[in-house]
PDB file of N, CA and C in Angstrom:
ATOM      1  N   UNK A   1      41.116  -1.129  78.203  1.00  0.00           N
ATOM      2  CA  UNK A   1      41.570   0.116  78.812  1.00  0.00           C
ATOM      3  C   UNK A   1      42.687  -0.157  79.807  1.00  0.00           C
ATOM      4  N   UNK A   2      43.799   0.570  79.825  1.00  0.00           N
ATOM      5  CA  UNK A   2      44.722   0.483  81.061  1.00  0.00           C
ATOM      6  C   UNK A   2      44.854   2.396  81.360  1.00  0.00           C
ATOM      7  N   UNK A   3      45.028   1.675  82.564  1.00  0.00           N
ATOM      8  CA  UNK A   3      44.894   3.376  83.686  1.00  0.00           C
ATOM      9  C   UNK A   3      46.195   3.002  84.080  1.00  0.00           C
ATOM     10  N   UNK A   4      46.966   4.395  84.633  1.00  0.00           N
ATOM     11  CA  UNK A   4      48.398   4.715  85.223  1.00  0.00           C
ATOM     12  C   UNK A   4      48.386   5.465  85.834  1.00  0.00           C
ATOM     13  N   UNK A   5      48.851   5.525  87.504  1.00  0.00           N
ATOM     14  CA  UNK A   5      48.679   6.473  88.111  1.00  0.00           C
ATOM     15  C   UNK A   5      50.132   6.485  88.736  1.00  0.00           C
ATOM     16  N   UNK A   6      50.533   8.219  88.364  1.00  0.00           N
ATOM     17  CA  UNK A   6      51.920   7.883  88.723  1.00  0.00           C
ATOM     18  C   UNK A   6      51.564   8.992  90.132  1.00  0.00           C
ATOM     19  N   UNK A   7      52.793   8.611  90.837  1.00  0.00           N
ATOM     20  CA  UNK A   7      53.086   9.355  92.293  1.00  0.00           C
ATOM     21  C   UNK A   7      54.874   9.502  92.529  1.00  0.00           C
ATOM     22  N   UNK A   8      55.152  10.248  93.869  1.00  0.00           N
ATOM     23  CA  UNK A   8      56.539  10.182  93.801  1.00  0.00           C
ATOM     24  C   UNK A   8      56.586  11.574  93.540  1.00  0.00           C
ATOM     25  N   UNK A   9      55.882  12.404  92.853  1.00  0.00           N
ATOM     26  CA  UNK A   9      56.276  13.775  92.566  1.00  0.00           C
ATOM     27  C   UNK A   9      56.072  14.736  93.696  1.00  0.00           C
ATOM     28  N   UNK A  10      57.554  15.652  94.208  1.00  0.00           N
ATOM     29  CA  UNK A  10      57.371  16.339  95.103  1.00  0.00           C
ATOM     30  C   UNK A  10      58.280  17.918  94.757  1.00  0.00           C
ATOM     31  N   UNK A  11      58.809  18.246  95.816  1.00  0.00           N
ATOM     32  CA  UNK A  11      59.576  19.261  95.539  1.00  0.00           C
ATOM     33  C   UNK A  11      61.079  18.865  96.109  1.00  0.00           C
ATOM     34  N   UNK A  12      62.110  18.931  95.655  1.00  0.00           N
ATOM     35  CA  UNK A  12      63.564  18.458  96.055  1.00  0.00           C
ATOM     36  C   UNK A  12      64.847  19.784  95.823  1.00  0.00           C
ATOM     37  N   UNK A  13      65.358  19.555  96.329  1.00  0.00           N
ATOM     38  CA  UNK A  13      66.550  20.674  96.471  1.00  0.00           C
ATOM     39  C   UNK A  13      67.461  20.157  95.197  1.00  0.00           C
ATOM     40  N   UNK A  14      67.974  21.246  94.249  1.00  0.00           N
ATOM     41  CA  UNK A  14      69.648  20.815  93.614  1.00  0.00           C
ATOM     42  C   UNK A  14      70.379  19.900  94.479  1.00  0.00           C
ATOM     43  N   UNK A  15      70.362  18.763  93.737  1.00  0.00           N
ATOM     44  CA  UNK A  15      71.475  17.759  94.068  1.00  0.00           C
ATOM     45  C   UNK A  15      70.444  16.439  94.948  1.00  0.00           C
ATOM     46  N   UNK A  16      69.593  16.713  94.798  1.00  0.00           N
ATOM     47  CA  UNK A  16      68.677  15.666  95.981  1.00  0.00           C
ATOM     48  C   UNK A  16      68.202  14.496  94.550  1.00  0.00           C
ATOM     49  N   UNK A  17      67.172  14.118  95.518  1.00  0.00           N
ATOM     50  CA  UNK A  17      66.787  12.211  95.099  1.00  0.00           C
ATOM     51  C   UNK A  17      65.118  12.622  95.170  1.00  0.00           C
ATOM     52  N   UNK A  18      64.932  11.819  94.402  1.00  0.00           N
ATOM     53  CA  UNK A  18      63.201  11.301  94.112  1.00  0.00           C
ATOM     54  C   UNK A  18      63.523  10.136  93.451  1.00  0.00           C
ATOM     55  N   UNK A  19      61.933   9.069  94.066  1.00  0.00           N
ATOM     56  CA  UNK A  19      61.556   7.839  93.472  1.00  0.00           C
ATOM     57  C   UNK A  19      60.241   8.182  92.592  1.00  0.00           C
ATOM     58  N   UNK A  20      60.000   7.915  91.598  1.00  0.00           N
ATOM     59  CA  UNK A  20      58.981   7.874  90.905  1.00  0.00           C
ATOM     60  C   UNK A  20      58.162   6.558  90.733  1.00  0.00           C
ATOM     61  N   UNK A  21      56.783   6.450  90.835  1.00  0.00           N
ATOM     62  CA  UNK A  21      56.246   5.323  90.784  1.00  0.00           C
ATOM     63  C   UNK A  21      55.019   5.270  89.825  1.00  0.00           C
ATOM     64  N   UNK A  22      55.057   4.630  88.548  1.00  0.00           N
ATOM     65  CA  UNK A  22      53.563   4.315  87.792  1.00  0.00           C
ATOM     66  C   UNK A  22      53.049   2.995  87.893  1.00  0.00           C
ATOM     67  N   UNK A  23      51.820   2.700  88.798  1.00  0.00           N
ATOM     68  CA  UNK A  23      50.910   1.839  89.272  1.00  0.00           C
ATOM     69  C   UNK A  23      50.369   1.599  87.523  1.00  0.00           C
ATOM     70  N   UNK A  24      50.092   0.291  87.248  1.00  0.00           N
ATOM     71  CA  UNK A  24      49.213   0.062  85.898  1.00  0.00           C
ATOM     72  C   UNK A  24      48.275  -0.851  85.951  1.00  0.00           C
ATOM     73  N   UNK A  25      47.063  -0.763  85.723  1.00  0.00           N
ATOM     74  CA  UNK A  25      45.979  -1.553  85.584  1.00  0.00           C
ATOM     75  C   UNK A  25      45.072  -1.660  84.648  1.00  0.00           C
ATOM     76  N   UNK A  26      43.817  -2.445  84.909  1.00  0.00           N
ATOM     77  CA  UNK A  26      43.017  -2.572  84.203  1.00  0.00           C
ATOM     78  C   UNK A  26      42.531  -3.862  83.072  1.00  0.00           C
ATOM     79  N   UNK A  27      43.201  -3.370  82.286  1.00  0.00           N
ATOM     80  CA  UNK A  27      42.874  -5.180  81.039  1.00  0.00           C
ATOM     81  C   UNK A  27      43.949  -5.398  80.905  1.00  0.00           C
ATOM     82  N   UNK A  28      45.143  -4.921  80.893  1.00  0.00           N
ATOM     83  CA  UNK A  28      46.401  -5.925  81.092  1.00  0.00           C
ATOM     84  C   UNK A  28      46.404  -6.667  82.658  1.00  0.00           C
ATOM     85  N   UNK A  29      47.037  -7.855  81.900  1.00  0.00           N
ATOM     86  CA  UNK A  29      46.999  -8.990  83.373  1.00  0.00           C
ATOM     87  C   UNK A  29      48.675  -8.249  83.830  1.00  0.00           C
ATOM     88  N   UNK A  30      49.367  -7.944  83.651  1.00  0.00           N
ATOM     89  CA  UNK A  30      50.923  -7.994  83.896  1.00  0.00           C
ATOM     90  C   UNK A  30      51.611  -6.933  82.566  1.00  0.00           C
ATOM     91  N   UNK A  31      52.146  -5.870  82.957  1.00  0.00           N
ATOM     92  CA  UNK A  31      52.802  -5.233  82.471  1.00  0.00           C
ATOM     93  C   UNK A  31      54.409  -6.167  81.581  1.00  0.00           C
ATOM     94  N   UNK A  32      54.217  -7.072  82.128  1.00  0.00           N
ATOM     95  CA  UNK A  32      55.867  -8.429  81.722  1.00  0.00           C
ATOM     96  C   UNK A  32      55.345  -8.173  80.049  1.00  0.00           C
ATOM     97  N   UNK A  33      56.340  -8.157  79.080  1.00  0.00           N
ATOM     98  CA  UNK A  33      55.692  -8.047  77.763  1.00  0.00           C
ATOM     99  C   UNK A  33      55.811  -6.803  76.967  1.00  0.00           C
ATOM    100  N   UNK A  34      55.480  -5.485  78.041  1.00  0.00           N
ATOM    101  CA  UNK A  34      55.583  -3.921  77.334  1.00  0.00           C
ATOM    102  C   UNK A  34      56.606  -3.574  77.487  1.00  0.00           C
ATOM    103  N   UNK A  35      56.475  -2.805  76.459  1.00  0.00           N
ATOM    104  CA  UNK A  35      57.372  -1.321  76.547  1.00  0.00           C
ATOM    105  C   UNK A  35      56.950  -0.685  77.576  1.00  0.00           C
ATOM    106  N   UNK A  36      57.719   0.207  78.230  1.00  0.00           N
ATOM    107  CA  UNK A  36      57.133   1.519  78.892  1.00  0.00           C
ATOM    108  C   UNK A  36      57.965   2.392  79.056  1.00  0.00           C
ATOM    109  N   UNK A  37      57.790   3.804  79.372  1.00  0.00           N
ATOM    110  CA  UNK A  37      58.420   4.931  79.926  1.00  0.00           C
ATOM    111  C   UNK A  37      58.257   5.956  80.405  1.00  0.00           C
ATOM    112  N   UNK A  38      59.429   6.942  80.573  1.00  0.00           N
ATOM    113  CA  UNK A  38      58.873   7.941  81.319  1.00  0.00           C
ATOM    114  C   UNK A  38      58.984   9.056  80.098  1.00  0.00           C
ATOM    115  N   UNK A  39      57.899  10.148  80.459  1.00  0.00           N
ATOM    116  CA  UNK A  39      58.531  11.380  79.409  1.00  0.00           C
ATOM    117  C   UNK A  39      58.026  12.716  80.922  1.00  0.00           C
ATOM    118  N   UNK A  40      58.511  13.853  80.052  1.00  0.00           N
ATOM    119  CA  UNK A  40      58.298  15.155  80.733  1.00  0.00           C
ATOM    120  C   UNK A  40      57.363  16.617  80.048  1.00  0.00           C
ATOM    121  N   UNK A  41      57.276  17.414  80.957  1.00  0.00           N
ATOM    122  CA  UNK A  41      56.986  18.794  80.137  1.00  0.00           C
ATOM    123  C   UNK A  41      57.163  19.423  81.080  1.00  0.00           C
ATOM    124  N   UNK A  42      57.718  20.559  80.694  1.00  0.00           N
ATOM    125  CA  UNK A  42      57.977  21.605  81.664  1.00  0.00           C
ATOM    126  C   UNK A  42      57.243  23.160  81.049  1.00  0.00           C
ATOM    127  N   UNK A  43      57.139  23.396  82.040  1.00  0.00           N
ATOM    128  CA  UNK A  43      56.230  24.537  81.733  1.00  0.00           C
ATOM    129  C   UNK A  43      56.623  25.443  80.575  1.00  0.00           C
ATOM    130  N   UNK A  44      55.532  25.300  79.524  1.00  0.00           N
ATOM    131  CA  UNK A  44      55.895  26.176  77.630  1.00  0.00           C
ATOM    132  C   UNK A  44      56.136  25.439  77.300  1.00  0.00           C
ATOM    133  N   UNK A  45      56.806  24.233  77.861  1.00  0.00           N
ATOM    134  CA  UNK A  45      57.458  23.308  76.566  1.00  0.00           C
ATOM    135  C   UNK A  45      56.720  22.193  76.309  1.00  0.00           C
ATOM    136  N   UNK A  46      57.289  21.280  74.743  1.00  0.00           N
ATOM    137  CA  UNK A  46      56.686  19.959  74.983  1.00  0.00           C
ATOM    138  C   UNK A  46      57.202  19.009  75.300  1.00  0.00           C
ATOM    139  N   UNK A  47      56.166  17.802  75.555  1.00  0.00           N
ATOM    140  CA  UNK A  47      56.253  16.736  76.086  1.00  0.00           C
ATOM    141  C   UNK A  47      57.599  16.187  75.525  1.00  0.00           C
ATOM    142  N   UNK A  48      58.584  15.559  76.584  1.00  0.00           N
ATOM    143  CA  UNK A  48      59.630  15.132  76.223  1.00  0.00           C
ATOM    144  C   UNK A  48      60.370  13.572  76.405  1.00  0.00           C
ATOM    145  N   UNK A  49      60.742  12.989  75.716  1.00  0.00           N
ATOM    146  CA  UNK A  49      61.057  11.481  76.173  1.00  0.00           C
ATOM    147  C   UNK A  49      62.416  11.445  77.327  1.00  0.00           C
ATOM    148  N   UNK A  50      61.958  11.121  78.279  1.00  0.00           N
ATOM    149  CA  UNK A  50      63.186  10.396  79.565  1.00  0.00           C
ATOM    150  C   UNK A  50      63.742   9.142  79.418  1.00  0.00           C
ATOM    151  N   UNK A  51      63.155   8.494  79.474  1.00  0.00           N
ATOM    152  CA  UNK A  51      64.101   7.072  79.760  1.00  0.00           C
ATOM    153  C   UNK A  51      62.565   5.923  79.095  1.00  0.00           C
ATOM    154  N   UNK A  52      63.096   4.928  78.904  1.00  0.00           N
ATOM    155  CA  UNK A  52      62.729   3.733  78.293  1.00  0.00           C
ATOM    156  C   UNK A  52      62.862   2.073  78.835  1.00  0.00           C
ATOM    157  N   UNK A  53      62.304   1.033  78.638  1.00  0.00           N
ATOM    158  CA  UNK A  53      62.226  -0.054  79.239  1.00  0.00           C
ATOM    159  C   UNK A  53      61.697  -1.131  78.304  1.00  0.00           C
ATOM    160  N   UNK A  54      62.408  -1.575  77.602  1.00  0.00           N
ATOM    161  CA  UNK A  54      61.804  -2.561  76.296  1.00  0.00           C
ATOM    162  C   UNK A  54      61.482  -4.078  77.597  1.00  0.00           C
ATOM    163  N   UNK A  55      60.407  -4.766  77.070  1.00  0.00           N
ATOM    164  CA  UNK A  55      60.077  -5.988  77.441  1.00  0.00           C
ATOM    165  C   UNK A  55      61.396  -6.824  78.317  1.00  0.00           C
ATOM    166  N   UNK A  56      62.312  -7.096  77.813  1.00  0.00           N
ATOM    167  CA  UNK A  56      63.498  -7.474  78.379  1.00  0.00           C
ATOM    168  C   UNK A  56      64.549  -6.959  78.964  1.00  0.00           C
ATOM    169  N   UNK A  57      64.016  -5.666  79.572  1.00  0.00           N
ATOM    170  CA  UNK A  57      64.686  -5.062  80.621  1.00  0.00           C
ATOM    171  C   UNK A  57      65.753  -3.875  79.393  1.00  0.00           C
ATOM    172  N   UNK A  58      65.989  -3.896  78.623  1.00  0.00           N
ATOM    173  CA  UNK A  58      66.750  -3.091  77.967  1.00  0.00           C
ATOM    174  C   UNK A  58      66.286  -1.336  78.364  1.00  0.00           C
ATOM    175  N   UNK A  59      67.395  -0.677  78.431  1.00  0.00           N
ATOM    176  CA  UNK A  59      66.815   0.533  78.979  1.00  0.00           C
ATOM    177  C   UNK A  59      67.626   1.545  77.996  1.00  0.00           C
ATOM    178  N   UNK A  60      67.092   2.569  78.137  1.00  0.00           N
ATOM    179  CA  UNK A  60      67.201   3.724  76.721  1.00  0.00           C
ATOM    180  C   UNK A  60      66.823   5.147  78.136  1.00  0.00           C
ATOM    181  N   UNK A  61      67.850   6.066  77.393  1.00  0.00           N
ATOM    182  CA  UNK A  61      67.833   7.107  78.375  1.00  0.00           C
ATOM    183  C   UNK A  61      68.056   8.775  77.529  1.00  0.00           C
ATOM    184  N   UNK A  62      67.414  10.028  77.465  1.00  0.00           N
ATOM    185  CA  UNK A  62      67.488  10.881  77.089  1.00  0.00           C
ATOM    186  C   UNK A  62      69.019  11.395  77.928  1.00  0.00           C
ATOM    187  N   UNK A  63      69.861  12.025  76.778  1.00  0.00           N
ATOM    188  CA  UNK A  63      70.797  12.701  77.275  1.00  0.00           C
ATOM    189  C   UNK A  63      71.047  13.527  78.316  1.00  0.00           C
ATOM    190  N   UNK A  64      70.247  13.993  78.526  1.00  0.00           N
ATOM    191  CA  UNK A  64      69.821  15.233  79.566  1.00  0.00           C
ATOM    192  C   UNK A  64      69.979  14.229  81.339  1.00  0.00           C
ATOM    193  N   UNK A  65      69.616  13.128  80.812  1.00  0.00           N
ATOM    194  CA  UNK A  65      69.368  12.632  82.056  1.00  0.00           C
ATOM    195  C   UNK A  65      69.963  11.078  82.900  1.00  0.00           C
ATOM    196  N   UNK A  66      71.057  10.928  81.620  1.00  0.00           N
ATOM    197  CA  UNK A  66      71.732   9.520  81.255  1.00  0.00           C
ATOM    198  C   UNK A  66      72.874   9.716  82.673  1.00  0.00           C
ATOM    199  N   UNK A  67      72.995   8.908  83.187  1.00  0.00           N
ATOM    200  CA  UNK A  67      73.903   9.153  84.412  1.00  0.00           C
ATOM    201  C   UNK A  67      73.256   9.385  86.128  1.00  0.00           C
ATOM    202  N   UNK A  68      72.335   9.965  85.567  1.00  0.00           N
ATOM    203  CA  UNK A  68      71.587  10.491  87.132  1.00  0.00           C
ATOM    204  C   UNK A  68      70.516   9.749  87.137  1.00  0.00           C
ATOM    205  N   UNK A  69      69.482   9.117  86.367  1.00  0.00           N
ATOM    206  CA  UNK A  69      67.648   8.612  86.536  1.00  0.00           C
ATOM    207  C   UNK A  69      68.158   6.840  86.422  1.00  0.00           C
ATOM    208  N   UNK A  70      67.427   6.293  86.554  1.00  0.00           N
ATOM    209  CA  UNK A  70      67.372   4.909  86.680  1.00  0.00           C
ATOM    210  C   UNK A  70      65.998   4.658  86.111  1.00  0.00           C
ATOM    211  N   UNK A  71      65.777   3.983  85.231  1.00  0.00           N
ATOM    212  CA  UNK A  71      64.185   3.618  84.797  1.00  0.00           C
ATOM    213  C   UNK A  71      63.820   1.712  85.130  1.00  0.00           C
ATOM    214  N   UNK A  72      63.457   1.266  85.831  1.00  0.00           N
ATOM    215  CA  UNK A  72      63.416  -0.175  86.249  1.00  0.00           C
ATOM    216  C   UNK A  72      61.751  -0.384  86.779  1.00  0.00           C
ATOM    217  N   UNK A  73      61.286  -1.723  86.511  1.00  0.00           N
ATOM    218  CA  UNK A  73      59.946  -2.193  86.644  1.00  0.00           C
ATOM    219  C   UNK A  73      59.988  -3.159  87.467  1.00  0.00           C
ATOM    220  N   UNK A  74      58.925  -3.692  88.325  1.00  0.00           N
ATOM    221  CA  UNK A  74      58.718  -4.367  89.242  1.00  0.00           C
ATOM    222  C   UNK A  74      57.041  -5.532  88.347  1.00  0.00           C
ATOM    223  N   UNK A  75      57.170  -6.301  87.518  1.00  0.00           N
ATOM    224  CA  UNK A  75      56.316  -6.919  86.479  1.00  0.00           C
ATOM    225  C   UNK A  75      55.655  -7.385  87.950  1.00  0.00           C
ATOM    226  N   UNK A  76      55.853  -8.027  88.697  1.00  0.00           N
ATOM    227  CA  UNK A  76      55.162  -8.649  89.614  1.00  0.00           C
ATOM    228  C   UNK A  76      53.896  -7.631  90.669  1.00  0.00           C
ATOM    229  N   UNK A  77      54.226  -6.291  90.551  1.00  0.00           N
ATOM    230  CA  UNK A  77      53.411  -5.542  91.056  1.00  0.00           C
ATOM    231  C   UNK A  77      52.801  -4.606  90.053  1.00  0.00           C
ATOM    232  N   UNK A  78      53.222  -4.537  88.791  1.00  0.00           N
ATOM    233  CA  UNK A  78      52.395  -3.951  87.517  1.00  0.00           C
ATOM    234  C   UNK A  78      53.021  -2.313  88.322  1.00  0.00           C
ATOM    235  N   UNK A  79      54.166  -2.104  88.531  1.00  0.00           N
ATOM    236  CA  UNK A  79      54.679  -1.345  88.614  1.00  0.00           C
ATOM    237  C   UNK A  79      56.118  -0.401  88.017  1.00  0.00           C
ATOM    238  N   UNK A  80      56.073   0.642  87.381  1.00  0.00           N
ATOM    239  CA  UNK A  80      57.423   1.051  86.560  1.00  0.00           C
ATOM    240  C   UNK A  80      58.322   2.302  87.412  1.00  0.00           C
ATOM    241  N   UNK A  81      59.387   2.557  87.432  1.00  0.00           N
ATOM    242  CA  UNK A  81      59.782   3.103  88.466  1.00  0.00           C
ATOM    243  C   UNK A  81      61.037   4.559  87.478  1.00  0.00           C
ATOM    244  N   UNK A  82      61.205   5.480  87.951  1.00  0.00           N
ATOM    245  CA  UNK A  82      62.146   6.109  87.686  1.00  0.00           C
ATOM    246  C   UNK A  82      62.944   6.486  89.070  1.00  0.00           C
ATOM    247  N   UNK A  83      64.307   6.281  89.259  1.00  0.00           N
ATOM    248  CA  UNK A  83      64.844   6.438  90.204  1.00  0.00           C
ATOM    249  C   UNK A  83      65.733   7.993  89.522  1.00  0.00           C
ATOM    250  N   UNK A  84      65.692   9.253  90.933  1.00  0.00           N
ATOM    251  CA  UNK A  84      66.137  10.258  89.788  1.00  0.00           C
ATOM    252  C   UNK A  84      67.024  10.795  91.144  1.00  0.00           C
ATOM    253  N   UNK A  85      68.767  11.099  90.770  1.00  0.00           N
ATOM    254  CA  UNK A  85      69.468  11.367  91.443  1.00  0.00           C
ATOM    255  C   UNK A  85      70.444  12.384  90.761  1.00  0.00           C
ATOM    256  N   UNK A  86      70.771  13.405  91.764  1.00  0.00           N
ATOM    257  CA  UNK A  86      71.467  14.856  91.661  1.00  0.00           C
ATOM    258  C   UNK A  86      70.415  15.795  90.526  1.00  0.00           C
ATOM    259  N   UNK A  87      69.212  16.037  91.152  1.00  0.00           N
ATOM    260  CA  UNK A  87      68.715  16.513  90.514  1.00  0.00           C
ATOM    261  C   UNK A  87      68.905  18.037  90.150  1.00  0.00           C
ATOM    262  N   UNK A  88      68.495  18.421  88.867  1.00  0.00           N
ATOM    263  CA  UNK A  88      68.858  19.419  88.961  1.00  0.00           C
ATOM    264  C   UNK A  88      67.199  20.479  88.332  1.00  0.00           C
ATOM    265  N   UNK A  89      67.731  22.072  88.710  1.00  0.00           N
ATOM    266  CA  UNK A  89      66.725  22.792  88.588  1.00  0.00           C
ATOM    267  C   UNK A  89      65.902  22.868  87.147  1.00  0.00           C
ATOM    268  N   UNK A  90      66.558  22.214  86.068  1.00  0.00           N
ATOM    269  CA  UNK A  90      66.041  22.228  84.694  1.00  0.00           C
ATOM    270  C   UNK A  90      65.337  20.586  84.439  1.00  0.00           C
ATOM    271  N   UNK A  91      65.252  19.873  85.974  1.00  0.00           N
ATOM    272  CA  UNK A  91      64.704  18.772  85.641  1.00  0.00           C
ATOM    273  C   UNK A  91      62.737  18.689  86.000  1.00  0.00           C
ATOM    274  N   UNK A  92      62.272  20.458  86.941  1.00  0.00           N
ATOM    275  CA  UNK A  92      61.333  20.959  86.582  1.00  0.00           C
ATOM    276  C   UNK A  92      60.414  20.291  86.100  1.00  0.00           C
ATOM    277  N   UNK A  93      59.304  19.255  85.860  1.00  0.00           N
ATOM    278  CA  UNK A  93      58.554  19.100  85.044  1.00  0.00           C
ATOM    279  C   UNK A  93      57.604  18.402  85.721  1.00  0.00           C
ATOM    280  N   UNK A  94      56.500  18.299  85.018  1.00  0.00           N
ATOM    281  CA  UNK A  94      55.385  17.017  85.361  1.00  0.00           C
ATOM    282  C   UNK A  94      55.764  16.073  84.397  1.00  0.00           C
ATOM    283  N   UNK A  95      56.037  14.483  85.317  1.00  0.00           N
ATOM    284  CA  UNK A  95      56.747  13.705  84.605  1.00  0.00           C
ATOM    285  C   UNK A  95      55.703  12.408  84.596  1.00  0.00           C
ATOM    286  N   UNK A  96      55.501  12.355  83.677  1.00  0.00           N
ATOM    287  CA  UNK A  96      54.600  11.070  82.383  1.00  0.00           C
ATOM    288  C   UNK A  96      55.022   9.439  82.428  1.00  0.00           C
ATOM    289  N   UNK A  97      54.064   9.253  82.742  1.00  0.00           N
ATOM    290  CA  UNK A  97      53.964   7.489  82.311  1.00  0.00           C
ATOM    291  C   UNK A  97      53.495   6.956  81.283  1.00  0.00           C
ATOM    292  N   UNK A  98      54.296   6.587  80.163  1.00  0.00           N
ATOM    293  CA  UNK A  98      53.975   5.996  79.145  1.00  0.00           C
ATOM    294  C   UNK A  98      53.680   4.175  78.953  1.00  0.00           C
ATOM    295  N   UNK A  99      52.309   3.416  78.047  1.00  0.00           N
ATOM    296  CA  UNK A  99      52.996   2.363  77.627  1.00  0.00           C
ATOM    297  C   UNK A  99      52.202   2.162  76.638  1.00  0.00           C
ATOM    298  N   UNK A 100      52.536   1.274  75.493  1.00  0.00           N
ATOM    299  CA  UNK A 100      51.925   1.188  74.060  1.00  0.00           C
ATOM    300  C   UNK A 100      51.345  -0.390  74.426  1.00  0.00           C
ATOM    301  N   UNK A 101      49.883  -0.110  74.248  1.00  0.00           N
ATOM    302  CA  UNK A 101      49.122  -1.637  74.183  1.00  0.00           C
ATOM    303  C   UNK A 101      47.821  -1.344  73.275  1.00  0.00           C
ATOM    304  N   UNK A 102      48.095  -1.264  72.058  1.00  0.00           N
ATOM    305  CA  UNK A 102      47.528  -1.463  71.055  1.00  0.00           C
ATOM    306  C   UNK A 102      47.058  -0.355  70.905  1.00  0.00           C
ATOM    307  N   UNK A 103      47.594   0.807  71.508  1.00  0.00           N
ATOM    308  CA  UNK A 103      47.145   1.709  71.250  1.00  0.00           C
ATOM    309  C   UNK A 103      48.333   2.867  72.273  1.00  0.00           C
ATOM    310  N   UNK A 104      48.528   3.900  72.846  1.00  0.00           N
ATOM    311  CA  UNK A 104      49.316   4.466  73.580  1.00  0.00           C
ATOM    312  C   UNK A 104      47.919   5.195  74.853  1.00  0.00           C
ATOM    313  N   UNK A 105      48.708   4.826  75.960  1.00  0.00           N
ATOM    314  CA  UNK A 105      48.105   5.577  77.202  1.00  0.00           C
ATOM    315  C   UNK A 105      49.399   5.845  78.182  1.00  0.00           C
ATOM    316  N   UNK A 106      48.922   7.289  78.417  1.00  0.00           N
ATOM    317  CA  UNK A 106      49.329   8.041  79.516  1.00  0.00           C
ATOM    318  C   UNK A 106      48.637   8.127  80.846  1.00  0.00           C
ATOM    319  N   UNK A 107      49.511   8.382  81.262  1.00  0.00           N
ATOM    320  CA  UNK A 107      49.025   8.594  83.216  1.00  0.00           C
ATOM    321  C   UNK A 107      48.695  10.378  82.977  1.00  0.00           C
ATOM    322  N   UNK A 108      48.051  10.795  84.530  1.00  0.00           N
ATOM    323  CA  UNK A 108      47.821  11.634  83.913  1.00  0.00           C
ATOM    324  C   UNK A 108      49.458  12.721  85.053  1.00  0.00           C
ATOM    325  N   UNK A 109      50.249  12.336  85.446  1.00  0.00           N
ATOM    326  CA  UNK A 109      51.676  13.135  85.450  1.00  0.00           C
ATOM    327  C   UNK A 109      51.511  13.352  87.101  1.00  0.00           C
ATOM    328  N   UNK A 110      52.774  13.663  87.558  1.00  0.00           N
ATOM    329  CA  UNK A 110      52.989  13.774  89.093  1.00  0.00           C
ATOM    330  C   UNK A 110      54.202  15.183  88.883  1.00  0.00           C
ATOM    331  N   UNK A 111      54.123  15.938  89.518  1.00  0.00           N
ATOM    332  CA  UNK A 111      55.145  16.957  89.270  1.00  0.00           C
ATOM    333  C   UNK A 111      56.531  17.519  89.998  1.00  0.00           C
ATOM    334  N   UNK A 112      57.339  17.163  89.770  1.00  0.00           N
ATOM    335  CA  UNK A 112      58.529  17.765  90.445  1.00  0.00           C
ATOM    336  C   UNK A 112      59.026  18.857  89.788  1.00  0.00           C
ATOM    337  N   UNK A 113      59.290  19.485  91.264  1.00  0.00           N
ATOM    338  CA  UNK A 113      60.115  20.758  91.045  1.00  0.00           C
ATOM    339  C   UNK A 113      61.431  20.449  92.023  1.00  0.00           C
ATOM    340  N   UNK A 114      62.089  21.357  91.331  1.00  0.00           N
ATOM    341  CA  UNK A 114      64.071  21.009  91.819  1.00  0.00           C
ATOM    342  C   UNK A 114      64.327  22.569  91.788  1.00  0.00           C
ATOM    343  N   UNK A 115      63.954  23.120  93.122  1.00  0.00           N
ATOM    344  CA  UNK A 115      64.595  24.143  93.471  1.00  0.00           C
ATOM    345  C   UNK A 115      64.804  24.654  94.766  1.00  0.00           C
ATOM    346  N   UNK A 116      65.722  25.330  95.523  1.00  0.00           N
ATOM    347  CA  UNK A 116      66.383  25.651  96.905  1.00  0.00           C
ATOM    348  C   UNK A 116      65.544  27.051  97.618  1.00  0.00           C
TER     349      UNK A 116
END
């Protein structure tokens, strides 16, 4: 079993900053090795892919959000991070921690809202 508990989700103004943080534990010794990422949903809609983090740091980013989010991991603290800048009001969502270990688990979401 691995558990994810993400935090970081608050409320921010158009054009502001949030750090996102997914803590991972359990029967993995070290996140060093996974995939992971972030996805979203915003209210009616579905779950959507954000950004990406292959084993060797390679990073993959949804259009919507390529330019402004930063997706980077800290292997030494079993920690994955989304850094999210000039946010905007359609970025709305409870935002998801993904990672595939023999199976797929989610966190259960932290929520930002981006409005004035």
């Amino acid at each position: 079993q691995v558990q994810l508990v993400e935090s970081g989700g608050d409320l921010a103004q158009p054009g502001g900053s949030l750090r996102l943080s997914c803590a991972a534990s359990g029967t993995i010794s070290s996140i060093d090795g996974l995939r992971m990422g972030w996805y979203r949903q915003a209210p009616g809609m579905e779950r959507d892919y954000v950004a990406g983090i292959t084993r060797g740091g390679r990073t993959t980013y949804a259009d919507s959000v390529k330019g402004r989010f930063t997706i980077s991991r800290d292997n030494a603290k079993n920690t994955l991070y989304l850094e999210m800048n000039s946010l905007k009001p359609e970025d709305t969502a409870v935002y998801y921690c993904h990672v595939y270990f023999m199976r797929d688990y989610w966190g259960k979401g932290t929520l930002v809202t981006v409005s004035s």
